[in-house]
Protein backbone atom coordinates (compact mmCIF):
# COMPACT_ATOMS: atom_id res chain seq x y z
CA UNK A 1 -12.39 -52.29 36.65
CA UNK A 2 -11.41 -50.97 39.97
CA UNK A 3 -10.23 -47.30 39.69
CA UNK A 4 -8.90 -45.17 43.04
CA UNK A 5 -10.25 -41.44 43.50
CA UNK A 6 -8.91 -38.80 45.27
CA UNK A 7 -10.87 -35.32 46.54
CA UNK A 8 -8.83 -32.77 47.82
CA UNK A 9 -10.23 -29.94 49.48
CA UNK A 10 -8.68 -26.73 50.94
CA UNK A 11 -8.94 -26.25 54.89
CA UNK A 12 -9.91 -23.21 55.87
CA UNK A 13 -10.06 -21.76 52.31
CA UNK A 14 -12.38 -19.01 52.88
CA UNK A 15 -9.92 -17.70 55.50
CA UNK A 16 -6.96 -17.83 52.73
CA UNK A 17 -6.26 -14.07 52.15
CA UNK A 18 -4.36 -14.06 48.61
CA UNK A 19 -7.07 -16.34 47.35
CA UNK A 20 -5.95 -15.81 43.41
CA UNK A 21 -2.14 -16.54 45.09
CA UNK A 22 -3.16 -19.66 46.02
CA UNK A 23 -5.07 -20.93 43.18
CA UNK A 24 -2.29 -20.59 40.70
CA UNK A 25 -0.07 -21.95 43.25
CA UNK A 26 -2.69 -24.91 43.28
CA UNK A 27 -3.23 -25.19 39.45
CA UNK A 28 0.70 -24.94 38.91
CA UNK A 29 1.13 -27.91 41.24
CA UNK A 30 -1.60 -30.09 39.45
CA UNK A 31 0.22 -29.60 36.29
CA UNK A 32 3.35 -30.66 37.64
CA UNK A 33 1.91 -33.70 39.33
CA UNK A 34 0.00 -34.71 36.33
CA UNK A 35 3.02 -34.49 33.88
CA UNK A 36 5.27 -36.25 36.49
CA UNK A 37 1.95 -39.04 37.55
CA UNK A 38 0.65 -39.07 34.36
CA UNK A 39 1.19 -43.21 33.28
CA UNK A 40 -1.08 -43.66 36.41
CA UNK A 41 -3.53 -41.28 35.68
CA UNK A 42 -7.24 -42.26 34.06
CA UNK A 43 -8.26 -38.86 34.03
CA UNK A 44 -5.99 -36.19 35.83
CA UNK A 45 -6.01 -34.28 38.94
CA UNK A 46 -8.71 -30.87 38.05
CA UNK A 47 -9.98 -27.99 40.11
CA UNK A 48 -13.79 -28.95 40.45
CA UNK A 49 -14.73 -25.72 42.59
CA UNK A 50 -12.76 -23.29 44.26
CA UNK A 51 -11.71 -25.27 46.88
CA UNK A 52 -12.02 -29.11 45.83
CA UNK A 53 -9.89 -30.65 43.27
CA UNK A 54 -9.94 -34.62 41.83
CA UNK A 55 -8.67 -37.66 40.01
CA UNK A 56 -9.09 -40.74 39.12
CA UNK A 57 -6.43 -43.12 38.85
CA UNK A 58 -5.20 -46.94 37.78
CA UNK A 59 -4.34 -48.97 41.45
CA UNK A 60 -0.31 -47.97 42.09
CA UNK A 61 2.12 -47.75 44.58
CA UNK A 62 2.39 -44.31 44.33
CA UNK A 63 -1.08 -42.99 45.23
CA UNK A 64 0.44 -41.64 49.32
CA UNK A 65 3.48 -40.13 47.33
CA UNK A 66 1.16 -38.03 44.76
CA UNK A 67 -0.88 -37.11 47.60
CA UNK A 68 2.56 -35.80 49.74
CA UNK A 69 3.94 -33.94 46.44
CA UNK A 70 0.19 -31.83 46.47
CA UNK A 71 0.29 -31.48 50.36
CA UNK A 72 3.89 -30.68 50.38
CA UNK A 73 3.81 -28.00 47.70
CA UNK A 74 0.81 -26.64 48.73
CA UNK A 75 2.06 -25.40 52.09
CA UNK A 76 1.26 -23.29 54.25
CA UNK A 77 -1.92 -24.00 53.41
CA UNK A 78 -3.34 -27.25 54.16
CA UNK A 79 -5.45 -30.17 52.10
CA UNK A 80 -7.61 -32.74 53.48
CA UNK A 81 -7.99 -35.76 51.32
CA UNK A 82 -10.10 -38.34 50.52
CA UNK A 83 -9.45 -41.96 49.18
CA UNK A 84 -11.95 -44.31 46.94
CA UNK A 85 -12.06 -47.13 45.41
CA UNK A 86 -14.78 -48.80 43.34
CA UNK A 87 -15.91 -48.91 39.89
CA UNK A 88 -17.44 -46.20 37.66
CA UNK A 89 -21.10 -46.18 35.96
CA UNK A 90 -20.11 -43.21 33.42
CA UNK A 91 -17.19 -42.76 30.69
CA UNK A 92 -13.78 -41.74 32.29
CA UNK A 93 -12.72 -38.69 31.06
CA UNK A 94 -9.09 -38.82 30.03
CA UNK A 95 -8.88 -34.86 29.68
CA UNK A 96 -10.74 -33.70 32.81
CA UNK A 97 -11.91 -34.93 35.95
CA UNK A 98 -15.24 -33.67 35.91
CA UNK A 99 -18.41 -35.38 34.42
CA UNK A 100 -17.75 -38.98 35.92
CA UNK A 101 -19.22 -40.70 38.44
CA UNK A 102 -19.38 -43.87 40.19
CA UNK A 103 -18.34 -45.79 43.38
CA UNK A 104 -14.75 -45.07 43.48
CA UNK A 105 -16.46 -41.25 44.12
CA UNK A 106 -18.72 -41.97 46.19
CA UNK A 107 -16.21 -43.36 48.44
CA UNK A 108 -13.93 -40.62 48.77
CA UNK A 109 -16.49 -38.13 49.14
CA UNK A 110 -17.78 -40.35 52.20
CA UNK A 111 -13.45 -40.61 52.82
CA UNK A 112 -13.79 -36.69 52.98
CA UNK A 113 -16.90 -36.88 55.61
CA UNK A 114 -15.09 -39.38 57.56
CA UNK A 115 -12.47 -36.39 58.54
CA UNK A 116 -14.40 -33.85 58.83
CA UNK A 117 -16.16 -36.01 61.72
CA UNK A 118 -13.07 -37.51 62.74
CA UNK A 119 -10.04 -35.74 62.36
CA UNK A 120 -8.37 -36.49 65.66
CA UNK A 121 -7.88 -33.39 66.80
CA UNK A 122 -7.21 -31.54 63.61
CA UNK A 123 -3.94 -33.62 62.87
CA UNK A 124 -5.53 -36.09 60.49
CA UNK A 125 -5.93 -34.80 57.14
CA UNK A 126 -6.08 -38.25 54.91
CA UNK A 127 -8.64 -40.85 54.86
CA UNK A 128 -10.12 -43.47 52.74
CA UNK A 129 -13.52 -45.34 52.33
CA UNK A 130 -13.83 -48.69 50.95
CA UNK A 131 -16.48 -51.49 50.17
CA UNK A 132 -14.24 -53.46 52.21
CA UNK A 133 -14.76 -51.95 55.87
CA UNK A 134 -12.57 -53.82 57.66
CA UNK A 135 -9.75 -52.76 55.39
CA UNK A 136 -10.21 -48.96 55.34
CA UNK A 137 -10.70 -49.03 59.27
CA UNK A 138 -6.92 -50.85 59.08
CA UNK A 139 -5.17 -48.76 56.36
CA UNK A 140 -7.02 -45.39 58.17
CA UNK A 141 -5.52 -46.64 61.74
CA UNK A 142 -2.59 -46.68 59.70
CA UNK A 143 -2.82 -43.15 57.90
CA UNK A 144 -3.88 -41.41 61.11
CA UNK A 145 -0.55 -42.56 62.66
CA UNK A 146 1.23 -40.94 59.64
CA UNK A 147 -0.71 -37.79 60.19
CA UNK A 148 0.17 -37.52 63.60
CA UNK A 149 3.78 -38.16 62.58
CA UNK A 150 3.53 -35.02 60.20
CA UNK A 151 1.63 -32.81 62.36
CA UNK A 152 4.23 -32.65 64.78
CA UNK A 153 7.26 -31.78 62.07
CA UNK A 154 9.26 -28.37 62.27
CA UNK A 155 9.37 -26.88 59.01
CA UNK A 156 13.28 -27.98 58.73
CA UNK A 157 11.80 -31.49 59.72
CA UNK A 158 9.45 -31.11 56.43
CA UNK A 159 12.01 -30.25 54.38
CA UNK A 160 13.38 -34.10 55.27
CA UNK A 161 10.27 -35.36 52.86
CA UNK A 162 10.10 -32.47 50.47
CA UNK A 163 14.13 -33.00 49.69
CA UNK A 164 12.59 -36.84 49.03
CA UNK A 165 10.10 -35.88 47.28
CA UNK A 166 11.91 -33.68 44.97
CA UNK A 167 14.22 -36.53 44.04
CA UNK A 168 11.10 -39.12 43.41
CA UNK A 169 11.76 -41.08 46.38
CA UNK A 170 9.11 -42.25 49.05
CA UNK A 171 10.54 -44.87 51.45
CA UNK A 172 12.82 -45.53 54.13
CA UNK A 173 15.89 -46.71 52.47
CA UNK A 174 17.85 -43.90 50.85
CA UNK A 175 21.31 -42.53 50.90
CA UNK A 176 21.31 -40.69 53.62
CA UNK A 177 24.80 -38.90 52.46
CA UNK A 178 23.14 -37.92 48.87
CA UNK A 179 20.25 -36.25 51.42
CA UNK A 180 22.33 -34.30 53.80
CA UNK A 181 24.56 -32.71 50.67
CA UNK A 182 21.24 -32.05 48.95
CA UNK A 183 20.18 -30.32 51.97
CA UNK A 184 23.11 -28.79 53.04
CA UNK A 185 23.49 -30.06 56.15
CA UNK A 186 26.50 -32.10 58.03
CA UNK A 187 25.95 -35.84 58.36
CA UNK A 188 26.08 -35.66 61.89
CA UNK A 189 23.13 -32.74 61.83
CA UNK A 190 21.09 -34.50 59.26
CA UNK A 191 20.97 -37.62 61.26
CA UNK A 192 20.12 -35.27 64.00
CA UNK A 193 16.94 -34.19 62.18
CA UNK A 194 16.26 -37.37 60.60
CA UNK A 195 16.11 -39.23 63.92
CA UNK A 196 13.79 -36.91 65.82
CA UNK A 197 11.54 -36.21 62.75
CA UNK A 198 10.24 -40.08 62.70
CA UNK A 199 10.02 -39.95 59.07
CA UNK A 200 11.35 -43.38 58.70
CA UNK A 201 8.50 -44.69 60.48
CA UNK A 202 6.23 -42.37 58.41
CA UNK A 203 7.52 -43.98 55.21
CA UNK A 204 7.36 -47.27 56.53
CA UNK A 205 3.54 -47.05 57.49
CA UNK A 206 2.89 -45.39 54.24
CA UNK A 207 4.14 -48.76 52.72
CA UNK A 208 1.99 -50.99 54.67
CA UNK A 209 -1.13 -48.74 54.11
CA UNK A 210 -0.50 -48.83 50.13
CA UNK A 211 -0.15 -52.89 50.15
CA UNK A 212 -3.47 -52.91 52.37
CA UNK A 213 -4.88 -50.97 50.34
CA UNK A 214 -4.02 -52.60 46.49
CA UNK A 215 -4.23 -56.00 48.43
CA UNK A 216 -8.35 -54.36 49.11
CA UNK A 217 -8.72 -53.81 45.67
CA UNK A 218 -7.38 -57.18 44.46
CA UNK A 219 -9.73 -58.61 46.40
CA UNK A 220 -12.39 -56.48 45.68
CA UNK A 221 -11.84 -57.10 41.71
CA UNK A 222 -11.59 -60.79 41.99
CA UNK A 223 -15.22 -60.99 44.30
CA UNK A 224 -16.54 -58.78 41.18
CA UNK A 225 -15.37 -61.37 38.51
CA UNK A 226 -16.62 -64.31 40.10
């Protein structure tokens, strides 16, 4: 079976100053993503050190969304992450992530490496690593677009994906109405901010990256059962 890891790891955390802050801010947010994730989750999202977290997870169409609620919720301080997929030579741990090991690792600790050596400037924070080369150079030509799209929001521009987020939604069609009263913001100012934010075309890339990606695996499982 083809699983999909994620590593996250905290930028900068030995600069963080309320270190103890942050960690239950962290370990609060894991909870809530792996309560609200959980029918996608092999074994859930766990604080491996004091800066790196992980999971392993089924293939879905959610894996950018989960990755947005951490990032999101984790602000001001910032995650880099790194996408796998592959198989796994050990049991899965349904409890804990920690203890496993296998491909689908390996390849998102090599996603992880990939940023750190190519981070475009420092507005790249998301990568992933596949057998399938070709693929992760397309979907991470794709992400790094997406990350450049983010880097460049205003904090009242975040809020556009956070309000999303809130309300389990993660692409571009949406009642833009429902939004603006969530936010409370007139139409006409909410289009405003919706407009110059380009989150639209963030959501939109995020799609094609996710069908590049399961369309990877697909592949990738089928070559393994012939």
């Amino acid at each position: 079976m083809i699983y999909i890891a994620i590593i996250g790891d905290i930028i900068s955390s030995r600069e963080i100053k309320e270190r103890s802050e942050s960690q239950e801010k962290l370990q609060a947010i894991l909870d809530q993503v792996n309560s609200r994730y959980k029918a996608v989750l092999e074994s859930p999202f766990t604080i491996t050190t004091g800066d790196e977290f992980q999971a392993l997870l089924r293939p879905n169409t959610r894996i950018f969304q989960i990755i947005d609620d951490i990032a999101m919720g984790f602000q001001p301080y910032q995650i880099r992450f790194g996408i796998g997929a592959g198989s796994m030579l050990t049991a899965v741990n349904p409890k804990q992530s920690i203890g496993s090991d296998g491909p689908a690792y390996w390849h998102a600790r090599a996603a992880i490496d990939y940023i750190h050596d190519k981070n475009d400037y420092g507005s790249n924070h998301l990568a992933i690593a596949l057998d399938d080369q070709f693929a992760a150079r397309q979907i991470n030509a794709v992400l790094a677009a997406c990350e450049f799209i983010k880097s460049k929001w205003t904090a009242t521009q975040a809020e556009l994906l956070i309000g999303l987020l809130h309300k389990g939604i993660y692409e571009e069609k949406f009642s833009h109405k429902e939004m603006a009263e969530t936010l409370n913001l007139s139409p006409s100012s909410f289009n405003k901010r919706l407009k110059s934010s380009g989150l639209k075309i963030y959501l939109r890339n995020k799609k094609a990256a996710v069908d590049l990606l399961l369309n990877a695996i697909e592949a990738e499982g089928e070559a393994a059962d012939d």
